[in-house]
C-alpha atoms as a PDB file:
ATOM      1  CA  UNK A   1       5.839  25.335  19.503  1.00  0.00           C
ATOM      2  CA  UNK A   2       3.332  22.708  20.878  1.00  0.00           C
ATOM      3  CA  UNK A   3       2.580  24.806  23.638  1.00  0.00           C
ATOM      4  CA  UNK A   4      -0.332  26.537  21.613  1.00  0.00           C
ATOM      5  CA  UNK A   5      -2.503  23.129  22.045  1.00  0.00           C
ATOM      6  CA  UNK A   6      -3.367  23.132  25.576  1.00  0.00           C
ATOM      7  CA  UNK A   7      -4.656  20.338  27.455  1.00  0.00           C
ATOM      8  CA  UNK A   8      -8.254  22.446  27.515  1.00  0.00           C
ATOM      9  CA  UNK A   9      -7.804  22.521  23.670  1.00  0.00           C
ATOM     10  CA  UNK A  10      -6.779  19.038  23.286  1.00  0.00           C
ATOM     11  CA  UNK A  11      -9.922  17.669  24.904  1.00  0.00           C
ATOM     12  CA  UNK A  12     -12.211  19.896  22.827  1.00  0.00           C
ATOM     13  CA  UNK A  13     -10.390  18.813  19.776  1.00  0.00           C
ATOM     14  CA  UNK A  14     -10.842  15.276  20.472  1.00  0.00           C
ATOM     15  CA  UNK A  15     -14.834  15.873  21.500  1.00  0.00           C
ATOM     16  CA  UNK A  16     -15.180  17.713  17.743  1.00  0.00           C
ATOM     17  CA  UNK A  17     -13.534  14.576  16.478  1.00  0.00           C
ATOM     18  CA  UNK A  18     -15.955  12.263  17.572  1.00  0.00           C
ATOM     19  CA  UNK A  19     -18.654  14.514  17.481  1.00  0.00           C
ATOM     20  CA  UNK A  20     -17.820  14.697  13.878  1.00  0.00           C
ATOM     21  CA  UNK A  21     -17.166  10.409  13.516  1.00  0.00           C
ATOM     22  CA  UNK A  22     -20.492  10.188  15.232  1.00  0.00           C
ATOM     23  CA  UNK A  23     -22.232  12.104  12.371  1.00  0.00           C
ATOM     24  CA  UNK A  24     -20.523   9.861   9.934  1.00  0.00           C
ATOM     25  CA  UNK A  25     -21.433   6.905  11.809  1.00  0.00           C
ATOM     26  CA  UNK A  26     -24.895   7.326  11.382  1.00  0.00           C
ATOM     27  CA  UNK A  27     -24.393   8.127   7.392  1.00  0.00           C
ATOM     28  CA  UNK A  28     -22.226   4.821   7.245  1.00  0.00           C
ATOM     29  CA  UNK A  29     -25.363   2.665   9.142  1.00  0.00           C
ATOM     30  CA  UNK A  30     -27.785   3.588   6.069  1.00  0.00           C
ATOM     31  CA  UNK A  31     -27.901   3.838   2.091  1.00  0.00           C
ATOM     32  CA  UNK A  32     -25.860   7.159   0.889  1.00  0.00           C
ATOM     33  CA  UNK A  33     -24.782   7.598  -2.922  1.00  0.00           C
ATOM     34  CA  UNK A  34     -21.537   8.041  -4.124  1.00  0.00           C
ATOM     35  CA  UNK A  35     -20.299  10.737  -6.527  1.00  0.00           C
ATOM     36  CA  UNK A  36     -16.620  10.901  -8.325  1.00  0.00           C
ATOM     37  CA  UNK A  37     -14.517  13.723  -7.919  1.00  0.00           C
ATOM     38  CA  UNK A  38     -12.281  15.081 -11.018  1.00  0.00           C
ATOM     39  CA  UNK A  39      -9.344  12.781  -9.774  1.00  0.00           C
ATOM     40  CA  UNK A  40     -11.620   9.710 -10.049  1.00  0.00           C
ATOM     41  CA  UNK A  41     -11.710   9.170  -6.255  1.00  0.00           C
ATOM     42  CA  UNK A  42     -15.642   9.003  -4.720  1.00  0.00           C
ATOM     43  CA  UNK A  43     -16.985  10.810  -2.652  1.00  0.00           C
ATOM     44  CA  UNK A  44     -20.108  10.942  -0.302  1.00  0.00           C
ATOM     45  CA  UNK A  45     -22.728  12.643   1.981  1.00  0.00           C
ATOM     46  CA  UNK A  46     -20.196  11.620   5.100  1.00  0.00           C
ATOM     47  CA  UNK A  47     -17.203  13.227   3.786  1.00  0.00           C
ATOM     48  CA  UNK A  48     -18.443  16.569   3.225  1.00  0.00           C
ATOM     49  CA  UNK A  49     -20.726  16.100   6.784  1.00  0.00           C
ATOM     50  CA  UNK A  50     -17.552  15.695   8.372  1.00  0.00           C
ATOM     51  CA  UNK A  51     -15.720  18.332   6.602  1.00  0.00           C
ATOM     52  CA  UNK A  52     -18.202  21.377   7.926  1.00  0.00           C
ATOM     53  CA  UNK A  53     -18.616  19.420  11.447  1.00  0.00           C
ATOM     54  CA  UNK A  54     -14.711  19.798  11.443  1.00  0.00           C
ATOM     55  CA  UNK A  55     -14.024  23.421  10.260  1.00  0.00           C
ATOM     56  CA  UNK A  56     -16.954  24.747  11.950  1.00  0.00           C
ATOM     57  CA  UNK A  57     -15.276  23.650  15.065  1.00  0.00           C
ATOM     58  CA  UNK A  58     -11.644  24.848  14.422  1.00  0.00           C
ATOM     59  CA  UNK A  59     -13.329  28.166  13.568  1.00  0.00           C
ATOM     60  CA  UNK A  60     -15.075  28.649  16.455  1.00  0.00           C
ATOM     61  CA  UNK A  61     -12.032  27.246  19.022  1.00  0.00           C
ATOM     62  CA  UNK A  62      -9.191  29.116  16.683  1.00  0.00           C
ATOM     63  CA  UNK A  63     -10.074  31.492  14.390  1.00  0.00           C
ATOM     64  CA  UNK A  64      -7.450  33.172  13.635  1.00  0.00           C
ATOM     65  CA  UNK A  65      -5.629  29.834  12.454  1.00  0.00           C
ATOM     66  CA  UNK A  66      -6.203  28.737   8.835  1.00  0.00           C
ATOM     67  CA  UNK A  67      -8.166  25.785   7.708  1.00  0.00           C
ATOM     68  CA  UNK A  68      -7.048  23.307   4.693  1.00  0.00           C
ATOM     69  CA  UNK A  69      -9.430  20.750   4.181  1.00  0.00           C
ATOM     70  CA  UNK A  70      -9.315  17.628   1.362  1.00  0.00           C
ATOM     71  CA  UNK A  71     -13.147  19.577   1.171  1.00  0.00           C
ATOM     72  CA  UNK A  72     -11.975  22.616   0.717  1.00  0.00           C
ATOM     73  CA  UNK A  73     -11.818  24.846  -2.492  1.00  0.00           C
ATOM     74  CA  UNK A  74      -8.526  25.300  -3.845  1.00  0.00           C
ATOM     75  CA  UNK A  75      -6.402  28.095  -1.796  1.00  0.00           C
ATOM     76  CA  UNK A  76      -3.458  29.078  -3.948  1.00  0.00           C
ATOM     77  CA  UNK A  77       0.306  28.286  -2.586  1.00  0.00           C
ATOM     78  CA  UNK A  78       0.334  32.054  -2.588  1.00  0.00           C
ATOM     79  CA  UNK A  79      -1.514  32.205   0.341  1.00  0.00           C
ATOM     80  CA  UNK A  80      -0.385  29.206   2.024  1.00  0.00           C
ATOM     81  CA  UNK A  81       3.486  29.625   1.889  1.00  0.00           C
ATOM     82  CA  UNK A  82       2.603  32.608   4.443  1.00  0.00           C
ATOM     83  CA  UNK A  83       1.216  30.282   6.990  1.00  0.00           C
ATOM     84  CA  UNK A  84       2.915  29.606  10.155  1.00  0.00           C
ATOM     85  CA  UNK A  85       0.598  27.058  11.473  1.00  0.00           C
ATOM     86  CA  UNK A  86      -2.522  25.969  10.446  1.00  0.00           C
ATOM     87  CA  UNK A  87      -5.235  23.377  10.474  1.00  0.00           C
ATOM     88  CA  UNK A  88      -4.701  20.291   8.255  1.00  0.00           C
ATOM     89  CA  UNK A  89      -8.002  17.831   7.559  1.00  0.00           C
ATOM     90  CA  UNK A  90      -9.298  15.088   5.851  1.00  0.00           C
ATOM     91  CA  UNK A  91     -12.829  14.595   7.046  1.00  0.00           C
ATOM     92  CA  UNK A  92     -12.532  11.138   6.017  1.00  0.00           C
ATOM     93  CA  UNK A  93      -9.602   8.795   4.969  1.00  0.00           C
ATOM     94  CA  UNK A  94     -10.537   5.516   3.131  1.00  0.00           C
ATOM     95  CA  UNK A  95     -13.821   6.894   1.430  1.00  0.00           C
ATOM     96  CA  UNK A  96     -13.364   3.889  -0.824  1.00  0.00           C
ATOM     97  CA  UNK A  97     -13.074   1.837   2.684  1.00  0.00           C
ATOM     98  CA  UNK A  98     -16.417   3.382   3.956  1.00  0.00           C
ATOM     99  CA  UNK A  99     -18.101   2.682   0.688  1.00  0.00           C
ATOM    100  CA  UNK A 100     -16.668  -0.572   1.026  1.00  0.00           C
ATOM    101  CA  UNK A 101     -18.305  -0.977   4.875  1.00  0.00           C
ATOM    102  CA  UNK A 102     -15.045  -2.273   6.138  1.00  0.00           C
ATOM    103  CA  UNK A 103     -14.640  -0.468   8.717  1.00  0.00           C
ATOM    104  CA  UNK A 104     -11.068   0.638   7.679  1.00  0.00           C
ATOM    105  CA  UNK A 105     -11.775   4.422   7.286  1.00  0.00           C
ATOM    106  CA  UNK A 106     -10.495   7.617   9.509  1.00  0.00           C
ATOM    107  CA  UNK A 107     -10.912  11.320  10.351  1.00  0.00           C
ATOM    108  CA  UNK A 108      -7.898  12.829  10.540  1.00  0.00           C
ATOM    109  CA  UNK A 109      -7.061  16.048  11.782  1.00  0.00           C
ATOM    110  CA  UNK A 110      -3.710  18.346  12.386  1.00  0.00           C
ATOM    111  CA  UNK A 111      -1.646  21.248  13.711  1.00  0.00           C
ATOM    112  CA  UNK A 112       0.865  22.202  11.092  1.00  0.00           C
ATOM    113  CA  UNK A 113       3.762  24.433  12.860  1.00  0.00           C
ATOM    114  CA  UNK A 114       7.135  25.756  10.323  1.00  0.00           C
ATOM    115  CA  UNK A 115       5.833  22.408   7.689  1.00  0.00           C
ATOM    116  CA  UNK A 116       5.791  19.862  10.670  1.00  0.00           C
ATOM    117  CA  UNK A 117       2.663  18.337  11.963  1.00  0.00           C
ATOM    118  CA  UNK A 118       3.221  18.821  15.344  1.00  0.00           C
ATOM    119  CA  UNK A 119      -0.239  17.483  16.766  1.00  0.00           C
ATOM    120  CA  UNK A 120      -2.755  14.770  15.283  1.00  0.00           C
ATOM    121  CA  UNK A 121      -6.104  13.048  15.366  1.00  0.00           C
ATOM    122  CA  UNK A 122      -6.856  10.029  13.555  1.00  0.00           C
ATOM    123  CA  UNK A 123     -10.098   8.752  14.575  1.00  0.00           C
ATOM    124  CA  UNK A 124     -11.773   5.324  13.388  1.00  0.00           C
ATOM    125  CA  UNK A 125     -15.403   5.284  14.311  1.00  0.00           C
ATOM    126  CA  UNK A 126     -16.482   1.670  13.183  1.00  0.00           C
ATOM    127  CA  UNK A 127     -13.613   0.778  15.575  1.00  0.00           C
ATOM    128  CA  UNK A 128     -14.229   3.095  18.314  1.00  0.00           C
ATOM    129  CA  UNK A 129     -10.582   3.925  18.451  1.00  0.00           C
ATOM    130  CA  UNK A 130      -8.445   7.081  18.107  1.00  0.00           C
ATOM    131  CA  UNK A 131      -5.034   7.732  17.982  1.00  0.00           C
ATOM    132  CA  UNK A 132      -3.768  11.025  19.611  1.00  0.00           C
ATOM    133  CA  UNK A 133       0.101  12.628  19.351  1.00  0.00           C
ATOM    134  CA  UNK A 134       1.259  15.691  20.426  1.00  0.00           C
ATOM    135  CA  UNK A 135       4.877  16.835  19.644  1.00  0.00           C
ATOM    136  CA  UNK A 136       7.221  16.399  23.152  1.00  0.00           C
ATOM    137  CA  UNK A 137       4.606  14.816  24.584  1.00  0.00           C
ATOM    138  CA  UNK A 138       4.281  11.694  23.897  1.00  0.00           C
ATOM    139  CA  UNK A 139       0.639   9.323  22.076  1.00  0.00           C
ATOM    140  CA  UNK A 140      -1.641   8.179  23.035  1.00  0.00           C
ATOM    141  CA  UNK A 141      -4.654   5.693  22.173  1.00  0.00           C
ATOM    142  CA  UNK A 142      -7.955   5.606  23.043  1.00  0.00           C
ATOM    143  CA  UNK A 143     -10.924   2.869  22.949  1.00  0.00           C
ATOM    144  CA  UNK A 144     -13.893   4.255  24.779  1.00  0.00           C
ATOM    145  CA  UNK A 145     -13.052   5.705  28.106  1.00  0.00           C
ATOM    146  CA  UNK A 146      -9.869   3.998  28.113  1.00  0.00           C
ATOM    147  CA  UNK A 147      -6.380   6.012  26.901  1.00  0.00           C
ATOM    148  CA  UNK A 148      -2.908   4.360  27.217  1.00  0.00           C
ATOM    149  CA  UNK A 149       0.369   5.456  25.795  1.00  0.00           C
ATOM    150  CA  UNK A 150       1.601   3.893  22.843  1.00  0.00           C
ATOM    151  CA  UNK A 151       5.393   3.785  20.912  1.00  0.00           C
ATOM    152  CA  UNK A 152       6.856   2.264  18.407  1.00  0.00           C
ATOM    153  CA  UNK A 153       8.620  -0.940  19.061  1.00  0.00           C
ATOM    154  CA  UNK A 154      12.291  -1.767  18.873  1.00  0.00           C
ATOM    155  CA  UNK A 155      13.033  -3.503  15.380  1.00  0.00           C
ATOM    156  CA  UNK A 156      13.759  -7.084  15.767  1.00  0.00           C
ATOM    157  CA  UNK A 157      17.020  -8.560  14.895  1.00  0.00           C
ATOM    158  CA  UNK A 158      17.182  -9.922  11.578  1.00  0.00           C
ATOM    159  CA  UNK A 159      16.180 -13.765  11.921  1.00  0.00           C
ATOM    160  CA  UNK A 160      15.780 -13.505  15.434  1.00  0.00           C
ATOM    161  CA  UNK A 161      11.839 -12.876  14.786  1.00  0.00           C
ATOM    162  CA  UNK A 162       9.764 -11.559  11.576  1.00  0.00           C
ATOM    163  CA  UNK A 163       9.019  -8.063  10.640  1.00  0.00           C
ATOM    164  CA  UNK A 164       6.070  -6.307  10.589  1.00  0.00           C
ATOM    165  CA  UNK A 165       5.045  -4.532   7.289  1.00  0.00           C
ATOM    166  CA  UNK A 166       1.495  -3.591   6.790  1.00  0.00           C
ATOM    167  CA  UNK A 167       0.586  -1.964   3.241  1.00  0.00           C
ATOM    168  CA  UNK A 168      -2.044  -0.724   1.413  1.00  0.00           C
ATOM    169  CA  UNK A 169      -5.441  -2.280   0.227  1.00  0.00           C
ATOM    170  CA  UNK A 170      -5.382  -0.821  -3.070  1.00  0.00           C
ATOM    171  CA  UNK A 171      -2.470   0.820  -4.094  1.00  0.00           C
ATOM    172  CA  UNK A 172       1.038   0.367  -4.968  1.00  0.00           C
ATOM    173  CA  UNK A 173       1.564  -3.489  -4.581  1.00  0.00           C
ATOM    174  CA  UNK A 174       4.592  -4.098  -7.404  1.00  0.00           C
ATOM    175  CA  UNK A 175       6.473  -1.701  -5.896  1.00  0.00           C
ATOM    176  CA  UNK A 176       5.368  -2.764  -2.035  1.00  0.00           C
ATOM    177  CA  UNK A 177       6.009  -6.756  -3.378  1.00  0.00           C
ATOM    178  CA  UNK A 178       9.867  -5.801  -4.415  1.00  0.00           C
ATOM    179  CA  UNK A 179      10.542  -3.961  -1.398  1.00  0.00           C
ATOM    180  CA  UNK A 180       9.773  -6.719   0.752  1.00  0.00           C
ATOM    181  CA  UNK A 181      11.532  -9.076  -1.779  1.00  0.00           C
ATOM    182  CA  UNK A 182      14.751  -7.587   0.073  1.00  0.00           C
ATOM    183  CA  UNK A 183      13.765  -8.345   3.688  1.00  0.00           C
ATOM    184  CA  UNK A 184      14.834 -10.389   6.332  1.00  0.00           C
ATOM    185  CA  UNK A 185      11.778 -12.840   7.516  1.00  0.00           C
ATOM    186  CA  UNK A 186       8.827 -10.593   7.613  1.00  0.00           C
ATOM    187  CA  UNK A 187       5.063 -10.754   8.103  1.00  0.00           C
ATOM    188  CA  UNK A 188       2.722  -8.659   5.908  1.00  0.00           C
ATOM    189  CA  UNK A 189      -0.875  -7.059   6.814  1.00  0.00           C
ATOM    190  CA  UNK A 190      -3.088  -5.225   4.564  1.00  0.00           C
ATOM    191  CA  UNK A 191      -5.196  -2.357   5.613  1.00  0.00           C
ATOM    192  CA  UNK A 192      -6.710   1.137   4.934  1.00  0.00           C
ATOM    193  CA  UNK A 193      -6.544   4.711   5.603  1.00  0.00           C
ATOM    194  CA  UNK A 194      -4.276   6.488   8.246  1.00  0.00           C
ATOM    195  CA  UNK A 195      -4.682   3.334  10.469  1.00  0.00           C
ATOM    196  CA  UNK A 196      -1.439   1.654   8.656  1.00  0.00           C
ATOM    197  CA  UNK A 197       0.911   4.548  10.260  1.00  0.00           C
ATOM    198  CA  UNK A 198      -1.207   4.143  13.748  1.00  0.00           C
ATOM    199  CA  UNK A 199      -0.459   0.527  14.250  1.00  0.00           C
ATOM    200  CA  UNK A 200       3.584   1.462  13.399  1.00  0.00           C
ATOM    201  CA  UNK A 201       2.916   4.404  16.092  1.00  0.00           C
ATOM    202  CA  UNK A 202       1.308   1.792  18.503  1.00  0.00           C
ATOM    203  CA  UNK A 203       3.979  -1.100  17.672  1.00  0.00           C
ATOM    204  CA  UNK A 204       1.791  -3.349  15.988  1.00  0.00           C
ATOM    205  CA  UNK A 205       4.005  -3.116  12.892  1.00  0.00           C
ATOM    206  CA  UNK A 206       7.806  -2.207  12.100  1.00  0.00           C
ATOM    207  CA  UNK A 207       7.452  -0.714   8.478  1.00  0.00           C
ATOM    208  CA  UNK A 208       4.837   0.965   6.386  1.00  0.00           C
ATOM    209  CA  UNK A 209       6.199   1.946   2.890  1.00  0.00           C
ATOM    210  CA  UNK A 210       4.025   3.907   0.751  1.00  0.00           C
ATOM    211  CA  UNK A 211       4.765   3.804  -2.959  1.00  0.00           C
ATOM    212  CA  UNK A 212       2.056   5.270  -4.225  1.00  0.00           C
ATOM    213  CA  UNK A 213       0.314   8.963  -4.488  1.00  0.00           C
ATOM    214  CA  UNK A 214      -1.151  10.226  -1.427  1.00  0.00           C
ATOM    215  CA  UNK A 215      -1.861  13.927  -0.155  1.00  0.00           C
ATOM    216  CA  UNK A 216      -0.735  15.787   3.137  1.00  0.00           C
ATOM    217  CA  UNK A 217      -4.430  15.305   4.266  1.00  0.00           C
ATOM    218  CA  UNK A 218      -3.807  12.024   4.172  1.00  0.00           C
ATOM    219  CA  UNK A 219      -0.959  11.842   6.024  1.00  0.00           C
ATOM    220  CA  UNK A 220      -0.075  14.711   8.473  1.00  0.00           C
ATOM    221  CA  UNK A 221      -2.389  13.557  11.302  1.00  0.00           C
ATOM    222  CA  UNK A 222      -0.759   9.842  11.441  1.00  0.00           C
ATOM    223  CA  UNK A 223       2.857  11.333  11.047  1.00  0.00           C
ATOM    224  CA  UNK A 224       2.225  13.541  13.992  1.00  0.00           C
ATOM    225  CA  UNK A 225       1.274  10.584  16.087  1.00  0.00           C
ATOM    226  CA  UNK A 226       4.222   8.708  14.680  1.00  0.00           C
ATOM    227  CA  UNK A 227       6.819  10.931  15.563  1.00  0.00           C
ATOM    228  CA  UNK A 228       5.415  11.343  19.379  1.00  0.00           C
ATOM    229  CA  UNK A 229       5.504   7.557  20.095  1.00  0.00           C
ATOM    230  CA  UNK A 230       9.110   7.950  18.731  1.00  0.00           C
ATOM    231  CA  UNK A 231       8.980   7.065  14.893  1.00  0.00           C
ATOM    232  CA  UNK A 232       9.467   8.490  11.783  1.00  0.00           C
ATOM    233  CA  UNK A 233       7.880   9.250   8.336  1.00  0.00           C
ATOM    234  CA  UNK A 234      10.616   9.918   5.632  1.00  0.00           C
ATOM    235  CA  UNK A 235      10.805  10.769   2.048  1.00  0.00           C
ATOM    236  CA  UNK A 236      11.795   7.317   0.280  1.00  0.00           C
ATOM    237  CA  UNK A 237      14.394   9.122  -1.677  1.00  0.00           C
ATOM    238  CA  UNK A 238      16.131  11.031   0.770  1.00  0.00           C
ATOM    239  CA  UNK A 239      15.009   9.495   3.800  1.00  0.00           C
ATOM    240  CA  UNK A 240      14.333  12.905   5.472  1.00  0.00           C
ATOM    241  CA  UNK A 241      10.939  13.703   7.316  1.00  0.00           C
ATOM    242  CA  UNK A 242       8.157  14.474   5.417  1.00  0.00           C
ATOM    243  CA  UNK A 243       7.239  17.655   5.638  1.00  0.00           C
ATOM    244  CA  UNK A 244       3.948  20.106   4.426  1.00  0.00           C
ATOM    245  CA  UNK A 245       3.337  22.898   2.528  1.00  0.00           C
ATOM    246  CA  UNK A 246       6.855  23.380   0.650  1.00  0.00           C
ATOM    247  CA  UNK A 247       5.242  23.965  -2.626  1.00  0.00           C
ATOM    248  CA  UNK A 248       2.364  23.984  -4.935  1.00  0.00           C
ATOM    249  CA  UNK A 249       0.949  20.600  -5.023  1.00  0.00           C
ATOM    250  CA  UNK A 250      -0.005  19.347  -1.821  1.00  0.00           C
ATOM    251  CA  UNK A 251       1.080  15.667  -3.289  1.00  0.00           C
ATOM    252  CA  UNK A 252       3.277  13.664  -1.030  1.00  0.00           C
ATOM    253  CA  UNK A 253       6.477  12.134  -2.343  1.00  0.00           C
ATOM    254  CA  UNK A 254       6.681   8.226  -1.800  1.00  0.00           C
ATOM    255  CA  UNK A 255       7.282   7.923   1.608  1.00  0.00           C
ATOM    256  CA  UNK A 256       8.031   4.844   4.806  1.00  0.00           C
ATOM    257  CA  UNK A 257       7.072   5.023   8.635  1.00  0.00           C
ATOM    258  CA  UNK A 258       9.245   3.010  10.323  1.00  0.00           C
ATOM    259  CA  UNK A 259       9.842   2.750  14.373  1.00  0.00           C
ATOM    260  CA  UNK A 260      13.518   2.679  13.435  1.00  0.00           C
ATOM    261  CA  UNK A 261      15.934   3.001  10.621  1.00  0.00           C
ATOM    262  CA  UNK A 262      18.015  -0.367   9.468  1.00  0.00           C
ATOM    263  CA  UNK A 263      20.209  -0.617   6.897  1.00  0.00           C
ATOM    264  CA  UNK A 264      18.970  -3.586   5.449  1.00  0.00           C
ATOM    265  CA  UNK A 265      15.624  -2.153   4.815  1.00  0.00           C
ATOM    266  CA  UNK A 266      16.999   0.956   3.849  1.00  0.00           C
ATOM    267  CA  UNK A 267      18.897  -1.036   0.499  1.00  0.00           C
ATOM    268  CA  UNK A 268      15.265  -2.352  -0.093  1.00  0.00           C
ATOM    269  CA  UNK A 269      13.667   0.479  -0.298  1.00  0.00           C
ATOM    270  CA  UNK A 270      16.554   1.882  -2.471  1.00  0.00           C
ATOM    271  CA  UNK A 271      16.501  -1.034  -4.847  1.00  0.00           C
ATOM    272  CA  UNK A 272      12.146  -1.173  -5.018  1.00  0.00           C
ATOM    273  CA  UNK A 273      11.996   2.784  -5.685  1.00  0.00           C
ATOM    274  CA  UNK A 274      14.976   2.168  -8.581  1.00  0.00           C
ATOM    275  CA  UNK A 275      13.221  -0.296 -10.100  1.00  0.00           C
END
């Protein structure tokens, strides 16, 4: 399965990335204006850089593999449902973070195999870091020249040392506030895009719950690098893996990362999501 994204590939991917994250950069450094799309989300001059920067390379390294972009027009589940394995983008997650000039914004790309994203690229250019998984081969991250592996880290024990839960900036906090409610002693961090699933991936946190709307865009990259440092993304209902492409809307169900399943905040979740 994985063994279409070759070492060769992965290194071009990665240079298209920040190729890409470099053209944004210098959009982010100036003025730009900011337009609303239908759904009330913005959108500016970066994200729609990044999204031809980004398809104009997967075109020219694969082009025989499909292309879904947040960018792109609409292409009918008609179509899609017939795709093996394609390309999965958002040119840039946390638009509202780059308006915001936090810093807190990502591109993220993917390899979608059978509805799993099997490889992923989340790169933050205001931090100069990206996050790299490929599945049955471990992730990795990178700062500059530097790359080191990165997992997720054992849960502690209940009381023997706080959790780690990082949430969103913007979205969901009732629900987020009454799952932690049922926790053991716990720390909480708030931060944007695809970096919240990263720092589970690179053991800086133990939980991310989502209860709120997001898209596959938004997530596929970051669960691929999740699942190679050995966690998991899972539907908050049924607690299976998230998977893409199983039917019309591309709209994700509520979701959690985690490192590693517990029971205790398994009831939480249960009890937040009921209500």
């Amino acid at each position: 399965m994985t063994a279409f994204v070759s070492d060769d590939m992965r290194s071009r991917l990665i240079d298209a990335v920040h190729e890409a994250g470099q053209k944004v950069l210098s959009i982010y450094s100036r003025d730009f204006e900011v337009e609303m799309k239908a759904d009330d989300s913005p959108l500016t001059e970066a994200d729609m850089t990044a999204h031809h920067a980004l398809v104009d390379a997967l075109r020219e390294l694969t082009p025989e593999v499909p292309v879904l972009s947040e960018e792109s027009g609409e292409i009918s589940f008609e179509t899609r449902k017939q795709w093996d394995r394609y390309w999965l983008i958002d040119p840039l997650d946390g638009t509202k973070e780059f308006v915001n000039k936090n810093g807190e914004f990502t591109l993220n790309l993917a390899l979608v195999e059978q509805g799993e994203p099997v490889f992923g690229i989340v790169h933050a250019p205001v931090l100069d870091t990206t996050w790299i998984g490929l599945h049955g081969k471990g992730a990795e991250k990178q700062r500059g020249d530097q790359y080191e592996s990165i997992q997720v880290r054992a849960l502690p024990e209940p009381d023997s040392a706080p959790w780690k839960v990082v949430g969103s900036r913007r979205h969901g906090a009732e629900t987020f506030d009454a799952f932690c409610a049922g926790l053991p002693e716990h720390e909480c961090l708030s931060m944007g895009s695809s970096i919240k699933l990263c720092l589970v991936a690179e053991g800086e946190a133990d939980l991310y719950p989502r209860l709120a709307p997001t898209s596959e865009w938004d997530t596929a990259a970051a669960q691929a690098v999740v699942t190679a440092a050995g966690g998991q993304v899972l539907d908050a209902q049924t607690l299976e893996p998230l998977r893409c492409n199983q039917q019309d809307s591309v709209l994700n169900p509520w979701f959690i990362v985690c490192g590693q399943r517990h029971e205790i905040w398994e009831k939480a979740l249960k009890s937040a999501i009921s209500g």
